[in-house]
Structure formats: structure tokens, C-alpha cells
C-alpha atoms as a PDB file:
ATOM      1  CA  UNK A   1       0.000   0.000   0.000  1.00  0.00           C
ATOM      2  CA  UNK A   2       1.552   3.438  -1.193  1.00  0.00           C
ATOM      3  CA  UNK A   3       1.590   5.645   1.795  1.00  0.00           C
ATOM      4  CA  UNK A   4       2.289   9.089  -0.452  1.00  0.00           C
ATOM      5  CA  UNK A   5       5.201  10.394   1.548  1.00  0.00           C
ATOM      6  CA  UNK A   6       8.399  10.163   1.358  1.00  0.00           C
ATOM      7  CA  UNK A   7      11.084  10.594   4.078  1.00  0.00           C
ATOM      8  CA  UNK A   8      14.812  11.919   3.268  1.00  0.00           C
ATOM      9  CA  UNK A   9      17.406  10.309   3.826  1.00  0.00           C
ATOM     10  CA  UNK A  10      20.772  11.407   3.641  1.00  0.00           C
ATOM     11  CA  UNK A  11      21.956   7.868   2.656  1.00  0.00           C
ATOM     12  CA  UNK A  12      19.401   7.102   0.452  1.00  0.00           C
ATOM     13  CA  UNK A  13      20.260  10.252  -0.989  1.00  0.00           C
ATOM     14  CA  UNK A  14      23.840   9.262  -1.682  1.00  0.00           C
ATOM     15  CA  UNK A  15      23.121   5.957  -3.865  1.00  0.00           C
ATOM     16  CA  UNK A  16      24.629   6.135  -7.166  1.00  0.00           C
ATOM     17  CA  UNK A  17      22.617   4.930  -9.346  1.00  0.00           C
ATOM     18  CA  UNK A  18      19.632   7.450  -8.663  1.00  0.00           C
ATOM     19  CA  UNK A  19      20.055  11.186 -10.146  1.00  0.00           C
ATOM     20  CA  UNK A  20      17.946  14.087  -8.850  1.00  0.00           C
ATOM     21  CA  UNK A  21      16.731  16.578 -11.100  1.00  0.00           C
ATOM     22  CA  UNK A  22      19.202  19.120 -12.127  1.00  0.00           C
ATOM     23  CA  UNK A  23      21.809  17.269 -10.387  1.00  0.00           C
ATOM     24  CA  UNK A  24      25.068  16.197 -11.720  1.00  0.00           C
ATOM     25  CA  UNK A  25      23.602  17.274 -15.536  1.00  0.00           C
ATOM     26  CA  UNK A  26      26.916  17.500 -17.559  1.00  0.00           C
ATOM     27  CA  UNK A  27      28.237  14.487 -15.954  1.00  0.00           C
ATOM     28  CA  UNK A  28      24.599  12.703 -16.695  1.00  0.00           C
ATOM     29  CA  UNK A  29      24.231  13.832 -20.394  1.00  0.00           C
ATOM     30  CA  UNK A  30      27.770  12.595 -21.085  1.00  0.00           C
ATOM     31  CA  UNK A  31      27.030   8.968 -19.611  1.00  0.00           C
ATOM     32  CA  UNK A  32      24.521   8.874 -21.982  1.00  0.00           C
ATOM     33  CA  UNK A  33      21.576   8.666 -19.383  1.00  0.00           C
ATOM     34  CA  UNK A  34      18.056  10.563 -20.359  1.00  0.00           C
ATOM     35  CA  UNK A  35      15.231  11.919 -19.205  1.00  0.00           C
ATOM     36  CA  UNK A  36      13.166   9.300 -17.551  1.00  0.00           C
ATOM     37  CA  UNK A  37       9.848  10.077 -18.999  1.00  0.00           C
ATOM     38  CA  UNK A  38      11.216  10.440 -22.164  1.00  0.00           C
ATOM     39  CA  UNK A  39      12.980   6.795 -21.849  1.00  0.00           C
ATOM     40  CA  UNK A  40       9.298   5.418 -21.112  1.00  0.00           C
ATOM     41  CA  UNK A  41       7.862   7.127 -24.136  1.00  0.00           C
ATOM     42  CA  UNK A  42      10.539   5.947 -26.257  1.00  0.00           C
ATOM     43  CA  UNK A  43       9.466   2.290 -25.004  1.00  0.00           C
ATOM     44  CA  UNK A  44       6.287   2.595 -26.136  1.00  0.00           C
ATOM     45  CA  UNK A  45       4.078   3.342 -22.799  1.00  0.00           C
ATOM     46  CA  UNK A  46       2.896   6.317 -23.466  1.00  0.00           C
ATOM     47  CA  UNK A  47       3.040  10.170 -24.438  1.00  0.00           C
ATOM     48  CA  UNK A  48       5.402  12.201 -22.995  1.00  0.00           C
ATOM     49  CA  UNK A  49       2.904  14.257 -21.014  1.00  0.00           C
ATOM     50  CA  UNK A  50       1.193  11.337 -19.697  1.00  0.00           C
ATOM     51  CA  UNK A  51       4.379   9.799 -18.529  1.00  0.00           C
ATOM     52  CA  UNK A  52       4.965  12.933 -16.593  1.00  0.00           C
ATOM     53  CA  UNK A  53       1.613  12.518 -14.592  1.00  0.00           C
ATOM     54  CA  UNK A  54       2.290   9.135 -14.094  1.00  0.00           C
ATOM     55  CA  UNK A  55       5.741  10.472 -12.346  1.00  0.00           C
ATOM     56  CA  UNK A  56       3.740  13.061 -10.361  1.00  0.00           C
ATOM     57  CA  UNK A  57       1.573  10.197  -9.260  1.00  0.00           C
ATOM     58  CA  UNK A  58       4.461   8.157  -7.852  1.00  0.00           C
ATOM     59  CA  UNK A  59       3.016   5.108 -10.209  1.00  0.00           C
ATOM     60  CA  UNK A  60       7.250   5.113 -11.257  1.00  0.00           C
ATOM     61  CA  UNK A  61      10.115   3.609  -9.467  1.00  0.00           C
ATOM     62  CA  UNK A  62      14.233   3.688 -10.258  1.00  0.00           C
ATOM     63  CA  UNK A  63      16.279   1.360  -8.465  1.00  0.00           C
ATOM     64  CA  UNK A  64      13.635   0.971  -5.680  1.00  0.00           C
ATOM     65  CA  UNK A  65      12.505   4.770  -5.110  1.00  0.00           C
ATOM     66  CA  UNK A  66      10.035   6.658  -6.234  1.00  0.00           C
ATOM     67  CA  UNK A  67      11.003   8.804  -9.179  1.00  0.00           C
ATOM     68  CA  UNK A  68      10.485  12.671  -9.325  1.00  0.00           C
ATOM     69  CA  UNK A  69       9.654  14.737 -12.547  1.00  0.00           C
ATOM     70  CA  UNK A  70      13.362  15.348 -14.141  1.00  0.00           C
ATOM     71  CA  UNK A  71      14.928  12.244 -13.166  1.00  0.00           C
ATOM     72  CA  UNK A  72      17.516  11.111 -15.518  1.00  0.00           C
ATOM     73  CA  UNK A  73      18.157   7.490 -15.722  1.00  0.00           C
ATOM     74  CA  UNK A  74      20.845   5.139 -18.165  1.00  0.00           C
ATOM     75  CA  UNK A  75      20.694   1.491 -19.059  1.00  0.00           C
ATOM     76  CA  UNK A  76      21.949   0.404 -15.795  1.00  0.00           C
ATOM     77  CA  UNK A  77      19.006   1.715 -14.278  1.00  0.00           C
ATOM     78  CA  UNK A  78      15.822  -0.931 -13.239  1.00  0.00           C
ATOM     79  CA  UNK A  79      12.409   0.743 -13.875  1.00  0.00           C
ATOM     80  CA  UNK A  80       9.302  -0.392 -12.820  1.00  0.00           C
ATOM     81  CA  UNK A  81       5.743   1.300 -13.883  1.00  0.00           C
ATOM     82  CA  UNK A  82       2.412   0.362 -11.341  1.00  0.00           C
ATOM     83  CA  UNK A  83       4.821  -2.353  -9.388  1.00  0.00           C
ATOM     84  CA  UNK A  84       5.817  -4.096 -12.836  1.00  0.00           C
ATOM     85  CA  UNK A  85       9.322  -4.197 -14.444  1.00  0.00           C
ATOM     86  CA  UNK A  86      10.013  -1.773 -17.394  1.00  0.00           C
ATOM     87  CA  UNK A  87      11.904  -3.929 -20.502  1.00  0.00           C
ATOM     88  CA  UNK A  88      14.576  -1.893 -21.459  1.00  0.00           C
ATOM     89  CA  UNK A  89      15.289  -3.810 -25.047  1.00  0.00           C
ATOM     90  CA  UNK A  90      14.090  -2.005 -28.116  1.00  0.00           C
ATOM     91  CA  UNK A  91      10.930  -2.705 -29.310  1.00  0.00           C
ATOM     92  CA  UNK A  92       9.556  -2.605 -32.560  1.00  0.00           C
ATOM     93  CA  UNK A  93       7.089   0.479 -33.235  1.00  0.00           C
ATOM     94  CA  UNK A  94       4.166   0.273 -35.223  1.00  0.00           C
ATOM     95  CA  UNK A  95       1.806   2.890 -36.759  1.00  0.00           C
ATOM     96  CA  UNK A  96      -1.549   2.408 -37.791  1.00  0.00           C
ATOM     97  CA  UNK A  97      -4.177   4.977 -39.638  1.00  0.00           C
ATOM     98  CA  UNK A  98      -7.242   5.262 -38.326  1.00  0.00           C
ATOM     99  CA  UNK A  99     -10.533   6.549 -40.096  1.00  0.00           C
ATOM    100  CA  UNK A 100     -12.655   8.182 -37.281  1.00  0.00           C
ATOM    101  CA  UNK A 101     -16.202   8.512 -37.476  1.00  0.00           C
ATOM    102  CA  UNK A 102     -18.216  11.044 -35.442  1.00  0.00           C
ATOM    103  CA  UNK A 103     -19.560  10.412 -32.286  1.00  0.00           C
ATOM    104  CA  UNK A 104     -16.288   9.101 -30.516  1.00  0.00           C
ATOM    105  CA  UNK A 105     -13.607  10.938 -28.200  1.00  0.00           C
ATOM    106  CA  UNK A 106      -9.561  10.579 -28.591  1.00  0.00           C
ATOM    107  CA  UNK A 107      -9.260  10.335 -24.979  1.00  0.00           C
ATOM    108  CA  UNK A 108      -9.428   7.224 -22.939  1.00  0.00           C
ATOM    109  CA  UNK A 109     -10.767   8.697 -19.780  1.00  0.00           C
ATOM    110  CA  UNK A 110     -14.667  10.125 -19.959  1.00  0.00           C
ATOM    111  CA  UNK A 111     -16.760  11.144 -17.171  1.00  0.00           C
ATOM    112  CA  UNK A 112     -20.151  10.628 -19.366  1.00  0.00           C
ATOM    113  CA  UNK A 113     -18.650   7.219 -20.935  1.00  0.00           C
ATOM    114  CA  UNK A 114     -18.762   8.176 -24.460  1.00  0.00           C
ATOM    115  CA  UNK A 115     -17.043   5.962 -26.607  1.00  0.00           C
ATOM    116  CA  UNK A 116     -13.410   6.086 -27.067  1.00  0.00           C
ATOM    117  CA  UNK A 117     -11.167   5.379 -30.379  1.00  0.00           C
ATOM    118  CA  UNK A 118      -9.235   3.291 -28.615  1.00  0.00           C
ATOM    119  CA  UNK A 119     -11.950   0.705 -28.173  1.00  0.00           C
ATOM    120  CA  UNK A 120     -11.156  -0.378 -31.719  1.00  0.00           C
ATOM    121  CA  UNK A 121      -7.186  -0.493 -31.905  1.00  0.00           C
ATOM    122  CA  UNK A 122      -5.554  -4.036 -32.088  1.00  0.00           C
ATOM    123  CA  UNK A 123      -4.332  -4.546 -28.839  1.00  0.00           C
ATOM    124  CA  UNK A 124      -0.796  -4.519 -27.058  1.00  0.00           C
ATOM    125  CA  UNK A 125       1.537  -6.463 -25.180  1.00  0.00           C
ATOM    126  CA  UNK A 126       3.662  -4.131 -22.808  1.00  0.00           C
ATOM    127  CA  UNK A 127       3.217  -1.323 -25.172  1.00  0.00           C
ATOM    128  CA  UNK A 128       0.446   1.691 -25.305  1.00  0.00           C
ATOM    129  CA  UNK A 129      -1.166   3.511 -28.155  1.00  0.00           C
ATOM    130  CA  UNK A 130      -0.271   6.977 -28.568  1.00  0.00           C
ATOM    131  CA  UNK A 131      -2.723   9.425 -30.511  1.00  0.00           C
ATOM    132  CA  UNK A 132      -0.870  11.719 -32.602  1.00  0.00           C
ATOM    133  CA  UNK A 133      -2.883  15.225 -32.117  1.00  0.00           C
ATOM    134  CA  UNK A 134      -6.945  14.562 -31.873  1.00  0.00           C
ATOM    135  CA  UNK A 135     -10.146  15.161 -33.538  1.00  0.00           C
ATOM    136  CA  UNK A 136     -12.909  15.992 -31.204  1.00  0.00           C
ATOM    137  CA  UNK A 137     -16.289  14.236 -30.528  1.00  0.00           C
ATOM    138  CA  UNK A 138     -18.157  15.257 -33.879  1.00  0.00           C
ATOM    139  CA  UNK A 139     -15.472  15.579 -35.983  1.00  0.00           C
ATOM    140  CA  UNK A 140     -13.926  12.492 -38.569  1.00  0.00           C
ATOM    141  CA  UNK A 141     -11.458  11.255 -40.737  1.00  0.00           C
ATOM    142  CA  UNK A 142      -7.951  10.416 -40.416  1.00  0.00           C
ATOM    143  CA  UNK A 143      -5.754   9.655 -37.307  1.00  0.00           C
ATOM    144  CA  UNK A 144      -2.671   8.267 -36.831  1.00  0.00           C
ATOM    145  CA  UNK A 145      -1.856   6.393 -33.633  1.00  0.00           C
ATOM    146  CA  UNK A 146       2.019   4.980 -32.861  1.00  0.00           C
ATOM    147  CA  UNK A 147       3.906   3.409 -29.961  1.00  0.00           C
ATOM    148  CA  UNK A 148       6.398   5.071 -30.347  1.00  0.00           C
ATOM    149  CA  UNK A 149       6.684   7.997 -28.547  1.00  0.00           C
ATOM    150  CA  UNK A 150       9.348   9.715 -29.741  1.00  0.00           C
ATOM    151  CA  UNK A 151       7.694   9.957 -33.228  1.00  0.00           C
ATOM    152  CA  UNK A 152       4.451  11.302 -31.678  1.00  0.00           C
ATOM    153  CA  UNK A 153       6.545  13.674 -29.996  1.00  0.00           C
ATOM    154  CA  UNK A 154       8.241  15.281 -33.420  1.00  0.00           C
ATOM    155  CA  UNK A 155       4.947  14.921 -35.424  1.00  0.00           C
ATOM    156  CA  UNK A 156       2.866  17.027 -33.258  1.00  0.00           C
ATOM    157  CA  UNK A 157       5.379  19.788 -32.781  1.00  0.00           C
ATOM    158  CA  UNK A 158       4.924  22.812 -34.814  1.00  0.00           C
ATOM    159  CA  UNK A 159       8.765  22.690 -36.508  1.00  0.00           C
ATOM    160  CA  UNK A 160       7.504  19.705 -38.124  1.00  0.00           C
ATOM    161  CA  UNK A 161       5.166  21.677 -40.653  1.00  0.00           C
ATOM    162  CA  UNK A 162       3.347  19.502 -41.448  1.00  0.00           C
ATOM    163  CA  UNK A 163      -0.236  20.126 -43.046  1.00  0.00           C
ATOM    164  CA  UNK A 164      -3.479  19.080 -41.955  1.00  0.00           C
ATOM    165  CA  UNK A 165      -6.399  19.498 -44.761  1.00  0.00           C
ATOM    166  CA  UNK A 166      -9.818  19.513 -43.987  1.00  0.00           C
ATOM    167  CA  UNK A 167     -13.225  18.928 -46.078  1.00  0.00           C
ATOM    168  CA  UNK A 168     -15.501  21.245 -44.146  1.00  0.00           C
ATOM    169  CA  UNK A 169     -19.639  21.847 -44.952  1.00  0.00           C
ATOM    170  CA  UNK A 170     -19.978  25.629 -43.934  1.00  0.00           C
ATOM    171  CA  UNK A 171     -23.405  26.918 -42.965  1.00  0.00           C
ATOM    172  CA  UNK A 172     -24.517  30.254 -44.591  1.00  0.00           C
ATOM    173  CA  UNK A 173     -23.147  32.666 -47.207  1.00  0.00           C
ATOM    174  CA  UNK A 174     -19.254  32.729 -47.515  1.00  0.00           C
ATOM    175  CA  UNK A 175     -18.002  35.449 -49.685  1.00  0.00           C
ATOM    176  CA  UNK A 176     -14.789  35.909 -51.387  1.00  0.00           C
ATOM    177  CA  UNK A 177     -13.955  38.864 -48.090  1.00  0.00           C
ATOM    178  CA  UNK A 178     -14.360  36.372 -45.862  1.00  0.00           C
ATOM    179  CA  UNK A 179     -12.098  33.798 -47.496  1.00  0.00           C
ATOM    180  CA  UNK A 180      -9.784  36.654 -47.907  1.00  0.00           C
ATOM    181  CA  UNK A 181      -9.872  37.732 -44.033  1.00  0.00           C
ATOM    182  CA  UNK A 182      -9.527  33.294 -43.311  1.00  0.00           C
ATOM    183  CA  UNK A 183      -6.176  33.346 -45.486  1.00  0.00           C
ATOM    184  CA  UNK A 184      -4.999  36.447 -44.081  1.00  0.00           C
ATOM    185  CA  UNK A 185      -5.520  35.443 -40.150  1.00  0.00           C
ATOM    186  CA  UNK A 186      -7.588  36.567 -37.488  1.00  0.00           C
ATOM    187  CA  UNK A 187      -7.411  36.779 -33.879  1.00  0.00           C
ATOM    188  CA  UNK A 188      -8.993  34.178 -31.690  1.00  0.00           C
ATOM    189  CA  UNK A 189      -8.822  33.925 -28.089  1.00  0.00           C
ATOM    190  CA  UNK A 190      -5.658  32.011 -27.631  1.00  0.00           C
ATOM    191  CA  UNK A 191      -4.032  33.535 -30.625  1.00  0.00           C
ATOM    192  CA  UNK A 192      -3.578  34.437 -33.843  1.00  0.00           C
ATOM    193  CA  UNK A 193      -5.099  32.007 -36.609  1.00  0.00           C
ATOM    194  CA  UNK A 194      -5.239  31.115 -40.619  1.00  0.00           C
ATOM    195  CA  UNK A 195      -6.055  28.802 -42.967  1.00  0.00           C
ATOM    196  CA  UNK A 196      -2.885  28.531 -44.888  1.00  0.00           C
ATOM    197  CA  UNK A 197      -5.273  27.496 -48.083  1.00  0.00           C
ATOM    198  CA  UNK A 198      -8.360  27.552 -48.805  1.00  0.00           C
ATOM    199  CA  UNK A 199     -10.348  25.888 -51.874  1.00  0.00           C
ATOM    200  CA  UNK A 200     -14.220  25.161 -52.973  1.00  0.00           C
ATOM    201  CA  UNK A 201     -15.706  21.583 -53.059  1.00  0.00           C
ATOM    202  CA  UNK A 202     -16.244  20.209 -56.490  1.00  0.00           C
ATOM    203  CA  UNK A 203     -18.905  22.262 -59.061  1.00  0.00           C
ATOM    204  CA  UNK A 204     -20.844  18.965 -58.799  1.00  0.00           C
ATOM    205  CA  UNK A 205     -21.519  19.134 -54.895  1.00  0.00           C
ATOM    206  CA  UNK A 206     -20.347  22.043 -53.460  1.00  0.00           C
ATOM    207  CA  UNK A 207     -23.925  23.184 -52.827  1.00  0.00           C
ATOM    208  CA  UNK A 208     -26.588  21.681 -51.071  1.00  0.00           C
ATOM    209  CA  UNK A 209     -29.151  24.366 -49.653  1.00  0.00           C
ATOM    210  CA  UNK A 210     -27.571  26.779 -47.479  1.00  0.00           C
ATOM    211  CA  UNK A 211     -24.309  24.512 -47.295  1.00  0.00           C
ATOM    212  CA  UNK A 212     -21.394  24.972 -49.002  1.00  0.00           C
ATOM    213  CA  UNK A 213     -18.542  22.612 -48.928  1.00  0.00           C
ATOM    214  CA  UNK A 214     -14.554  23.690 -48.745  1.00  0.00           C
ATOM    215  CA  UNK A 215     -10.918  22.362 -48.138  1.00  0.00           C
ATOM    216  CA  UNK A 216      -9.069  23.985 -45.652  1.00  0.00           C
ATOM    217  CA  UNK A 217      -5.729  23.505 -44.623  1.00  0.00           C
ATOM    218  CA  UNK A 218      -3.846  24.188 -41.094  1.00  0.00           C
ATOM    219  CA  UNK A 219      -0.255  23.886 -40.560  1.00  0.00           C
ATOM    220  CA  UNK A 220      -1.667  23.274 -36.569  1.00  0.00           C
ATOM    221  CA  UNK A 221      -3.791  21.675 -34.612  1.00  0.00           C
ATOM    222  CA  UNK A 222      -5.743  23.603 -31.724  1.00  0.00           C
ATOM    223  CA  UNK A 223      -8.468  22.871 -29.859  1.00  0.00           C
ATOM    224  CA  UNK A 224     -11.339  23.526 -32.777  1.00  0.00           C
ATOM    225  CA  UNK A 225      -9.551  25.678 -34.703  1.00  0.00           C
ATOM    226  CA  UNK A 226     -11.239  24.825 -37.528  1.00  0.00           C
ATOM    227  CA  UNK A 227     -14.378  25.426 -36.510  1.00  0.00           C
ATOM    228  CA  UNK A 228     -13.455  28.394 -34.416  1.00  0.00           C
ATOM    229  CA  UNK A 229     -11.847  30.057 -37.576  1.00  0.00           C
ATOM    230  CA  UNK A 230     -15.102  29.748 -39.451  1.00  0.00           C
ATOM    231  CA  UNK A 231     -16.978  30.742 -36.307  1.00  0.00           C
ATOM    232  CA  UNK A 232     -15.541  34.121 -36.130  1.00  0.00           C
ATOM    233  CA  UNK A 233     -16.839  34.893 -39.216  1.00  0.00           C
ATOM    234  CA  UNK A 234     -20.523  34.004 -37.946  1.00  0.00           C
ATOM    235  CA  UNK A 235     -20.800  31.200 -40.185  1.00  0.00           C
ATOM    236  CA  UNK A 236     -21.373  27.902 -38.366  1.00  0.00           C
ATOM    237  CA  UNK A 237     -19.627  24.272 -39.426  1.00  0.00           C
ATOM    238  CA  UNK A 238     -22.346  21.794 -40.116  1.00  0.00           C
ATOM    239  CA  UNK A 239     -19.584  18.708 -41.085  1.00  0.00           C
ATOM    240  CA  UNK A 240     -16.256  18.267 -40.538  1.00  0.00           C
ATOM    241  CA  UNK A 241     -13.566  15.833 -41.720  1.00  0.00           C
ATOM    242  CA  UNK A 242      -9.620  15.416 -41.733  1.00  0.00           C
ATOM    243  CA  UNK A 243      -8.859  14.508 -45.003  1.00  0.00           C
ATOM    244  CA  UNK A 244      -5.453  14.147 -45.212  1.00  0.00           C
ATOM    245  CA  UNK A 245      -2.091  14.873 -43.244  1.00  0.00           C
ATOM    246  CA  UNK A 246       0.728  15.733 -44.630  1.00  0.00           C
ATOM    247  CA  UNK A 247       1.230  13.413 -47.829  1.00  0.00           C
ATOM    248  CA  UNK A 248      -1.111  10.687 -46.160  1.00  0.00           C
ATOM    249  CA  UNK A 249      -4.566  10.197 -47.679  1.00  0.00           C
ATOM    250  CA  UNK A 250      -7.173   7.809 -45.965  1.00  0.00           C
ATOM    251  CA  UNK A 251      -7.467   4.587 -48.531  1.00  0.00           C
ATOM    252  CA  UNK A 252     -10.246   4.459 -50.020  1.00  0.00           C
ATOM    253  CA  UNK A 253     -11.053   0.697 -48.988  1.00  0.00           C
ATOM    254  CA  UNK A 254     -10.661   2.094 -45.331  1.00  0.00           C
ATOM    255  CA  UNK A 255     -14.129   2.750 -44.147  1.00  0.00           C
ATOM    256  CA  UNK A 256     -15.280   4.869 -40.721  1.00  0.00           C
ATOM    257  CA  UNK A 257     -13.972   2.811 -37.566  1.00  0.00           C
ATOM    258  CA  UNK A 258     -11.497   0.586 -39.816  1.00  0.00           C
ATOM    259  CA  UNK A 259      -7.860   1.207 -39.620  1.00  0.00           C
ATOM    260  CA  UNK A 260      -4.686   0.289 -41.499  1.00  0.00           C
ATOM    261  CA  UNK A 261      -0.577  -0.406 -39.928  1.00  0.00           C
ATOM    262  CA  UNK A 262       1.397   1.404 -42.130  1.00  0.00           C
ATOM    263  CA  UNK A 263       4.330  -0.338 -43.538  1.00  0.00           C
ATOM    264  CA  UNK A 264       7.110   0.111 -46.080  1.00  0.00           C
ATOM    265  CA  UNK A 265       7.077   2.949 -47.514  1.00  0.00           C
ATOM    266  CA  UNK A 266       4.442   4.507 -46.126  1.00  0.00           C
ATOM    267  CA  UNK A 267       5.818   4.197 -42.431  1.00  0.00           C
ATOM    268  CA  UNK A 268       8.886   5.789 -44.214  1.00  0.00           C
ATOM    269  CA  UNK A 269       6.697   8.617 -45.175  1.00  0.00           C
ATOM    270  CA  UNK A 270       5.324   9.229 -41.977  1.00  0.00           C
ATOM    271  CA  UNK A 271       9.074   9.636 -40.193  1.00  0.00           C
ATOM    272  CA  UNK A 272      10.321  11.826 -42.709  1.00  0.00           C
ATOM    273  CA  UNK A 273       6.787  14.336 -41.772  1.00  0.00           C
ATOM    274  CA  UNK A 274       8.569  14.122 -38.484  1.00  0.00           C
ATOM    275  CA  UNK A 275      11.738  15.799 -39.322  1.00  0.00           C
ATOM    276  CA  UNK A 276      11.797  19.571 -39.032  1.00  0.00           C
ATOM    277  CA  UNK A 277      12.008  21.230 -42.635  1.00  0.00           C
ATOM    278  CA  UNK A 278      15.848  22.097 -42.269  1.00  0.00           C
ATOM    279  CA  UNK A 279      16.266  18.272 -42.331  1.00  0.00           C
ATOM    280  CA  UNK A 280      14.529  16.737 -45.219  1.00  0.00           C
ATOM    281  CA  UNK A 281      15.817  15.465 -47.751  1.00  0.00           C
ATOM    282  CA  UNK A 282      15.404  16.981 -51.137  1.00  0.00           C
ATOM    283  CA  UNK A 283      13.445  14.385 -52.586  1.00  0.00           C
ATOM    284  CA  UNK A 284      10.903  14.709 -49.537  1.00  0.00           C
ATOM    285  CA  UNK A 285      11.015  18.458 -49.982  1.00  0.00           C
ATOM    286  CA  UNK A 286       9.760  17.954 -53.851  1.00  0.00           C
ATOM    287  CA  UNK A 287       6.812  15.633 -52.428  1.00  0.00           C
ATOM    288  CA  UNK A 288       5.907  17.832 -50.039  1.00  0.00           C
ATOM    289  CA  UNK A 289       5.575  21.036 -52.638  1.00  0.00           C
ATOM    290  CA  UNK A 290       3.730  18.701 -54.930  1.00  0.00           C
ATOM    291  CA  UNK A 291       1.491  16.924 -52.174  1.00  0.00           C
ATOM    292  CA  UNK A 292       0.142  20.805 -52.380  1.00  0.00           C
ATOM    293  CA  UNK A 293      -0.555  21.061 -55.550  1.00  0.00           C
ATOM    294  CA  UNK A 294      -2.236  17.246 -55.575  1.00  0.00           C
ATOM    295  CA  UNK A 295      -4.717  18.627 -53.135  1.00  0.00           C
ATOM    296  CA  UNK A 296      -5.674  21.682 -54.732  1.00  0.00           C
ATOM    297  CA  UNK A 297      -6.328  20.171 -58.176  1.00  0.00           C
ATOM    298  CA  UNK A 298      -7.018  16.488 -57.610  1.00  0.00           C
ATOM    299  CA  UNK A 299     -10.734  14.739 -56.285  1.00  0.00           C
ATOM    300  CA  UNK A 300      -9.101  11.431 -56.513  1.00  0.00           C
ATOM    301  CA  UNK A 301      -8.164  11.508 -52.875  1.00  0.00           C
ATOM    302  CA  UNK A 302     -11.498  13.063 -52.221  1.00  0.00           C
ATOM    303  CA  UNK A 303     -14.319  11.152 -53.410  1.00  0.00           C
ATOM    304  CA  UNK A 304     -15.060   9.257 -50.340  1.00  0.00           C
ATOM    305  CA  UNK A 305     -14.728  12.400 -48.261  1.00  0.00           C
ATOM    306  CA  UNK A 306     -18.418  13.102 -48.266  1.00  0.00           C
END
């Protein structure tokens, strides 16, 4: 039974093997050790941020103690998560694409019990599925989920650049000033915000009523942006879907609640997104101009987006 406190001890204090945050950094860094929630995601067990609660929660030990947030451990070091022992050999990460439908959240915890997109993931042995960004409750299409951590780490942070298009069924009369104020950016309440393109739906179905459909595209991910963005221009988003990020389209044999493991080249793909710009290759950097012009002038991609 875990009592919550924790008593110094000068000797306890004094054992090797267990580093302190801040403590001994130089020395640390040039042993090779790293950050211990970092280490975890790395293995697979979660995101980064998660790991840190579970730190703050005590559910972590290093050589016997309790961990604290900015531990640094190296392979010498025996970890154990909830009471059970941490294998430190490398694991193979997978990634898998996931076609969301509406009417399920990306997080595993609910107090109203809504259903989760977890629910539907193969499961794992010793590992833990990491959702890279989310969509919220009525919103669909594609997300990516990995184990390892690392990668979910690099995709989601901004220096990656990586585009995220939208198909999006706006609600009332959009004219060409308000698609000029969307491209230019306007200010929300956490921030300044853009669509860094915006494009009509097909002549064929663009309209329907009052509806009109679009593709936007973000080079970020905020809470409802995309709505929010529309929102502020007093036009109200009647259906939303992810439709593509960065080069990755959702297969067109992949159907709401399937998924896919991405292999070969396409897992390739997916950790060259996760480079920042200043390190892609050429060839990538060619793919990625054209992936924009692909999604601007092509409906093959498209056509199951409705």
C-alpha cells in the first residue's frame, strides 16, 4: 500500500545509481543517461505528457525509489511502472491509420462514458497507443496512432510543418472577403489564426441548400480551430472531416472505424513528416511542394470524403 510520503534520507540520498533533477547534468548527459519520462515514451508506454503525470503520481520507481519529474536514468538503471518491471530492449514500433467517425472521443478517460477510439485499436503487449494530435467528438477522418513515442513527440510539434487538410460543410453565405480575411488570419482567443489554403468543393456538390462545402488547410492543430476560424466569421460548421495529413490520404477501402498499420514505404513517409524542414531530404522536400498542388487540383483523394 503506497503511503504518499516520502522521508529523506541522507543515505538514500547518496546511492549512485539514482540522479535528482538538475543534479550532476553534464556528468549525466555525457554517460549517456536521459530523461526518464522520455525513456518510457521511447518504449512505447505512453506520451510524454502522460508519462509525466504518471511520475507526479508516484506510479514510477528507479532502483527501488520513487522517481520525481526530471529524473535522468541510463541502461543500468531498473524501472518499474504500477509495481511491474520496465523492458529496457528495443521494441519494434508500429503505426496504424485510423478513419474516425463522429460520435467518438480521442481520450481514454470520460466522465459521461462516451465511446473512445481506442476501443477499436488491435491490442498490445507491454506497449500503449499513442494518438498523434486529436479530432474531437463530432469531428472524422484520419488519425494516426504509434507506440512510439518519440515519433508522436516530433509529429505534433509545430517545426515539423506539417499540413493538416480539412473537407468542411460551412453553414450560410461565404463570400470571397471572408475567405480573404480566413487566409490572411484573425485573432482568436488564444491567438492568432489562418487557414494557410483555402479551396471550394467540387462544381458537382459544393452546394446543397444553405451549405457549401470547402478544403481547408492548417499547418496546426488547436483545440477547434477549424471550426473556431469559421466561427468568427458568424458562419457555423455543419460537417467536418480530416482529409489528409501531410502526404497521407485515408485509402479508399478504409471505411469509418477501420484502420490500417502502415508499412514500407508509407511508415517511411510518416518519419520523414517528423523531421523539421531544415532536415529533409530533397526528394521529400519535392513531395511535399507537390502533395500541395495534388490537393488543390485532384478529387481522386477526395471522393469518399463526403
Amino acid at each position: 500500500m503506497r503511503c504518499g510520503l516520502r522521508v529523506a534520507d541522507s543515505r538514500k540520498a547518496q546511492r549512485p545509481r539514482r540522479r535528482s533533477k538538475g543534479q550532476g547534468t553534464a556528468s549525466a548527459e555525457a554517460s549517456g543517461s536521459e530523461k526518464l519520462h522520455k525513456v518510457l515514451a521511447n518504449l512505447g508506454l505512453g506520451s510524454r505528457r502522460s508519462l509525466e503525470q504518471w511520475i507526479k503520481d508516484g506510479r514510477v520507481r528507479v532502483n527501488g525509489q520513487v522517481a520525481t519529474l526530471g529524473d535522468r536514468v541510463s541502461e543500468d538503471d531498473r524501472l518499474r511502472v504500477d509495481g511491474e518491471p520496465v523492458r529496457r530492449h528495443q521494441r519494434k514500433h508500429r503505426v496504424i491509420l485510423y478513419n474516425k467517425p463522429t460520435g467518438e472521443i480521442c481520450s481514454r478517460d470520460d466522465p459521461e462514458g462516451r465511446p473512445n477510439v481506442f476501443r477499436r485499436l488491435p491490442k498490445l503487449s507491454q506497449q500503449r497507443w499513442i494518438a498523434v494530435g486529436r479530432l474531437d467528438f463530432n469531428t472524422s477522418g484520419l488519425l494516426l496512432f504509434t507506440t512510439d513515442g518519440a515519433l508522436a513527440n516530433r509529429l505534433m510539434h509545430p517545426s515539423a510543418n506539417i499540413d493538416r487538410e480539412y473537407a468542411v460543410r460551412v453553414n450560410g453565405e461565404v463570400t470571397d472577403e471572408v475567405i480573404e480575411r480566413l487566409r490572411e488570419g484573425v485573432l482568436l482567443e488564444d491567438g492568432f489564426a489562418r487557414f494557410t489554403d483555402i479551396q471550394p468543393g467540387r462544381d458537382d456538390d459544393v452546394r446543397s441548400g444553405a451549405n457549401q462545402w470547402f478544403y481547408v488547410v492548417l499547418l496546426e492543430g488547436r483545440n477547434r480551430e477549424v471550426r473556431r476560424l469559421w466561427e468568427s466569421q458568424d458562419l457555423s460548421v455543419s460537417r467536418l472531416k480530416r482529409v489528409r495529413f501531410g502526404t497521407l490520404f485515408i485509402p479508399s477501402k478504409i471505411r469509418a472505424g477501420q484502420w490500417i498499420e502502415l508499412t514500407g514505404k508509407d511508415l517511411d513517409t510518416v518519419y520523414t513528416l517528423a523531421k523539421p524542414d531544415s532536415e529533409k531530404s530533397a526528394d521529400s522536400g519535392k513531395s511535399h511542394d507537390s502533395k500541395k498542388s495534388h490537393s488543390r487540383t485532384s478529387s481522386k483523394g477526395r471522393k469518399q470524403d463526403r
